[in-house]
Protein backbone atom coordinates (compact mmCIF):
# COMPACT_ATOMS: atom_id res chain seq x y z
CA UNK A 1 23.03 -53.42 -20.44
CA UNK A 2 20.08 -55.72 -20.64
CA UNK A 3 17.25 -55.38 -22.92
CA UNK A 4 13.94 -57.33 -22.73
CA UNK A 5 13.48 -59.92 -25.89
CA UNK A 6 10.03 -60.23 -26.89
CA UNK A 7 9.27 -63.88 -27.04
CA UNK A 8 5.95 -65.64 -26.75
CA UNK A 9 7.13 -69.01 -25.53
CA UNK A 10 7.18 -70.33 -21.67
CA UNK A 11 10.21 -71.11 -20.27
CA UNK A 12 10.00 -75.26 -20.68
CA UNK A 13 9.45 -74.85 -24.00
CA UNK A 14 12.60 -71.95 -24.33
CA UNK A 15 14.55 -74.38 -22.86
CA UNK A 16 13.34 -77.54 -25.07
CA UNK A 17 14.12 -75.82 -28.49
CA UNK A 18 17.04 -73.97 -27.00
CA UNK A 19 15.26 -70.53 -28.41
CA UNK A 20 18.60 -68.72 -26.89
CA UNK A 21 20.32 -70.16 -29.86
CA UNK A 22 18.12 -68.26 -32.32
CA UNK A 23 18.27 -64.74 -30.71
CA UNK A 24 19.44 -62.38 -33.11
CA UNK A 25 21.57 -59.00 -31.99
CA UNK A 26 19.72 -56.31 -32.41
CA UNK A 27 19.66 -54.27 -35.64
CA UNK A 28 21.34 -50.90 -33.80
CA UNK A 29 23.80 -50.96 -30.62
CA UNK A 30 22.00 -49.41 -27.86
CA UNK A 31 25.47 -48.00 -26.36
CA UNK A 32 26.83 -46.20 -29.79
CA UNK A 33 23.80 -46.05 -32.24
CA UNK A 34 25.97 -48.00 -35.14
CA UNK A 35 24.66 -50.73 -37.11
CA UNK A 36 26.21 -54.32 -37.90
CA UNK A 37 28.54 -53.60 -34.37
CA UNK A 38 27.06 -56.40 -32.13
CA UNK A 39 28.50 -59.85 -32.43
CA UNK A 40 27.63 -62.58 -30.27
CA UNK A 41 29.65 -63.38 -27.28
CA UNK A 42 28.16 -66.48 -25.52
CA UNK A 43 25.41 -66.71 -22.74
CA UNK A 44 24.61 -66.44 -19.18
CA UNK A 45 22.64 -68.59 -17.11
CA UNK A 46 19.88 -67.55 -14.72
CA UNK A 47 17.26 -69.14 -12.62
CA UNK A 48 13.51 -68.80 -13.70
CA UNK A 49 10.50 -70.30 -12.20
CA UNK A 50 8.60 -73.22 -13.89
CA UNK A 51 5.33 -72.12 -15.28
CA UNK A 52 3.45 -75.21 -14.04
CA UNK A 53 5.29 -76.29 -10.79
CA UNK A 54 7.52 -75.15 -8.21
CA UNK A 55 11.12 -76.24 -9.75
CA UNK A 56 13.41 -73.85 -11.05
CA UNK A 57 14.33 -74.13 -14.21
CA UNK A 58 17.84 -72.65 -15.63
CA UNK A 59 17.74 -70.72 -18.98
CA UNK A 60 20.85 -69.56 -21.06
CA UNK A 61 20.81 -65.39 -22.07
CA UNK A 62 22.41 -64.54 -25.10
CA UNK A 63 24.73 -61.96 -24.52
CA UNK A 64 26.35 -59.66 -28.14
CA UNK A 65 29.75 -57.53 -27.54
CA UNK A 66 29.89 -53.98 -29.18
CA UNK A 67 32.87 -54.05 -31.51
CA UNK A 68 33.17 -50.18 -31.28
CA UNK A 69 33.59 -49.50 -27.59
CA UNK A 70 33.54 -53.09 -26.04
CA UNK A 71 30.37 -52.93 -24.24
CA UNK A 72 27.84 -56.01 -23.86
CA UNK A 73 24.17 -56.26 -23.95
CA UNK A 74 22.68 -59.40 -22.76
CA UNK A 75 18.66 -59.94 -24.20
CA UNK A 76 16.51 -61.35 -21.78
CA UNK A 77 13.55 -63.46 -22.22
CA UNK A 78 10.11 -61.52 -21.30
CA UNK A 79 9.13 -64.74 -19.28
CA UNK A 80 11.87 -64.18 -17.15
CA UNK A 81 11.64 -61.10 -14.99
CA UNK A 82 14.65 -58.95 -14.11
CA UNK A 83 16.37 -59.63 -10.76
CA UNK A 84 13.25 -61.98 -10.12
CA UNK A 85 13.24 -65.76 -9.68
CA UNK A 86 9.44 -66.56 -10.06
CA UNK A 87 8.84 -65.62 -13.92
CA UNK A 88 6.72 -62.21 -15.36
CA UNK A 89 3.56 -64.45 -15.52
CA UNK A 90 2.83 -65.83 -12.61
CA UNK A 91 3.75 -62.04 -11.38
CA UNK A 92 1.27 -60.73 -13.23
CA UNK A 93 -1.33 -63.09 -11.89
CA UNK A 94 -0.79 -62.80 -8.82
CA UNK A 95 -0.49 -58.84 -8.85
CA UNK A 96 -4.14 -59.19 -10.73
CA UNK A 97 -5.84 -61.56 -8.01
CA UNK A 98 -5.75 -64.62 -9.66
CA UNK A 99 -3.80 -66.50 -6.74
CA UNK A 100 -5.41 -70.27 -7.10
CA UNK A 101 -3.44 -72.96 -8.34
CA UNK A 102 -0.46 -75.53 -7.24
CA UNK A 103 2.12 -73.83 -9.55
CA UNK A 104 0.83 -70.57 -7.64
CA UNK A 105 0.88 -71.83 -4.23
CA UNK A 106 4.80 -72.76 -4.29
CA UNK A 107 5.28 -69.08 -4.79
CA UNK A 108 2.82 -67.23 -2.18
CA UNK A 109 5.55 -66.06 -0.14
CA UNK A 110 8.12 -64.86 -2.56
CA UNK A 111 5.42 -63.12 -4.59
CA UNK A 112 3.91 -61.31 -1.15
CA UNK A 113 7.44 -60.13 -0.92
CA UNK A 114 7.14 -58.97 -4.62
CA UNK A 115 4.05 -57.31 -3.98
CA UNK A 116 5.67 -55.20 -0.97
CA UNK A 117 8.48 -53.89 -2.85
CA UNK A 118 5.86 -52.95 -5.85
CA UNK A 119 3.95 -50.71 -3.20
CA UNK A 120 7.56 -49.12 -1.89
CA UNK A 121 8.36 -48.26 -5.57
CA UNK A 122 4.91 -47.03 -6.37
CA UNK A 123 5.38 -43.73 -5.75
CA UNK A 124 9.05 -43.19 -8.02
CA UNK A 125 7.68 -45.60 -10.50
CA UNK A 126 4.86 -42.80 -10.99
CA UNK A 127 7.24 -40.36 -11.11
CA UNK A 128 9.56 -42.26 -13.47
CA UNK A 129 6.46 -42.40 -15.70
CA UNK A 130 5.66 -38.68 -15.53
CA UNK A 131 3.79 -37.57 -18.85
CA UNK A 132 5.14 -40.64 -20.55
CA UNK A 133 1.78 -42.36 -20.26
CA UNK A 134 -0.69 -39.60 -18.81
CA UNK A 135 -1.68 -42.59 -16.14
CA UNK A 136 -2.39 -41.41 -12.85
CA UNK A 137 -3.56 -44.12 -10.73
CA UNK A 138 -4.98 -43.89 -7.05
CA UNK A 139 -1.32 -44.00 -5.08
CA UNK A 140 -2.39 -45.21 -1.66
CA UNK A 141 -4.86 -47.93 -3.30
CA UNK A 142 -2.08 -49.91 -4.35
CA UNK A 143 -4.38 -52.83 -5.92
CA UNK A 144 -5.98 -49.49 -7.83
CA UNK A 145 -2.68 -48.47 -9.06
CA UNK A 146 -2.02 -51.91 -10.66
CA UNK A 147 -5.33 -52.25 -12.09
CA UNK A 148 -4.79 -48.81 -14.22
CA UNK A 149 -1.04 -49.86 -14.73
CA UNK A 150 -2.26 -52.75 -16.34
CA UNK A 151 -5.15 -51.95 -18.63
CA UNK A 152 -2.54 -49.21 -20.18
CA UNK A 153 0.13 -51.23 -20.18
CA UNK A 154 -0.89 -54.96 -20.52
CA UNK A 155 0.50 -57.83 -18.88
CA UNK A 156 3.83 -57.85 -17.47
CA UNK A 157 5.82 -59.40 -19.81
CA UNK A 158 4.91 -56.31 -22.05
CA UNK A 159 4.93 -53.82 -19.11
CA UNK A 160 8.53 -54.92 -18.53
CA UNK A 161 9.38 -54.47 -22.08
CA UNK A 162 8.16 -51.26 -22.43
CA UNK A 163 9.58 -49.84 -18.54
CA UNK A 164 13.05 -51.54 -19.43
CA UNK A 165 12.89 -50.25 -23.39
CA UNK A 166 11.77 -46.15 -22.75
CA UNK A 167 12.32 -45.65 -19.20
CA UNK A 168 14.95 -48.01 -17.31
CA UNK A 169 13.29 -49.07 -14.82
CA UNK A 170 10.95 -52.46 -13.86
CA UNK A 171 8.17 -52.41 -11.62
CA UNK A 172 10.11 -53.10 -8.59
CA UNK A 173 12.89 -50.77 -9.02
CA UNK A 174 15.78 -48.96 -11.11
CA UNK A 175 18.90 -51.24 -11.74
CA UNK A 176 21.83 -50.00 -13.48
CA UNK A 177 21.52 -52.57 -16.23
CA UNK A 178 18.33 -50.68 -17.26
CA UNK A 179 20.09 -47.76 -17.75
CA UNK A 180 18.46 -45.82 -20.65
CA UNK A 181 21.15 -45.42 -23.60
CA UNK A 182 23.57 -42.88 -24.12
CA UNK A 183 25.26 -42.76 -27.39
CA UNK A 184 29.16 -42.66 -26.92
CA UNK A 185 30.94 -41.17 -29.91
């Protein structure tokens, strides 16, 4: 399972003071509901994009092991987006309209691509959100849709955090990772 970890730093500087090493389990396993169960079981390595050019940087995700049933979480930076190279900021930009910039312009094409997939998942995102946020955004103006996703939701990062946290699901899609939690007894 993979949860989103609320962090404020970009990714240069989550590298530079190797933040991964201070993430801290959290307080209740999302798979059985029992405290004190997590321990820490090393890290995973994923691709990001640089905040300020066009390298990719690599970041280390810490990962905990449930000592009740075996299963893992892994806690992923909000920077980072899920199953997306070019991180949740420069998304967000983009999404908004704000495309000027060198560190933007390495990234046009991937983030049209991005863009496309947000207006396939449109319509199941809206229905993944139901009554859960009363929004109901124009569905065929897809630059309409963002703009009231956004103002109730706030940037990305936090978007994420709250799709991944209540509902499963990101803003491009439903991945199995996301899956909400079911307490096994």
């Amino acid at each position: 399972m993979q949860l989103i970890l609320r962090c404020e730093v970009s990714a240069e500087t989550y590298i530079a003071n190797e933040t991964q090493r201070c993430v801290r389990s959290p307080l209740l396993c999302p798979h059985c509901g029992h405290s004190a169960c997590l321990r820490a079981l090393g890290y995973y390595t994923r691709g990001v994009s640089a905040s300020s050019s066009g390298r990719i940087l690599t970041i280390q995700v810490r990962r905990f092991r449930c000592r009740r049933i075996g299963r893992t979480i892994s806690l992923l930076p909000a920077f980072a987006h899920p199953y997306r190279l070019v991180g949740s900021a420069l998304i967000d930009s983009y999404f908004s309209g704000r495309r000027r910039g060198m560190e933007m312009q390495w990234w046009i094409p991937l983030l049209q691509r991005y863009w496309r997939q947000f207006e396939f998942w449109l319509p199941s995102l809206l229905i993944g959100l139901g009554t859960a946020s009363s929004l109901s955004p124009p569905i065929h103006n897809y630059p309409g849709a963002w703009k009231v996703l956004r103002r109730r939701m706030g940037p990305v990062p936090r978007m994420t955090d709250y799709l991944v946290g209540t509902l499963g699901l990101t803003i491009f899609g439903r991945y199995r990772c996301h899956n909400p939690p079911t307490y096994e007894r």
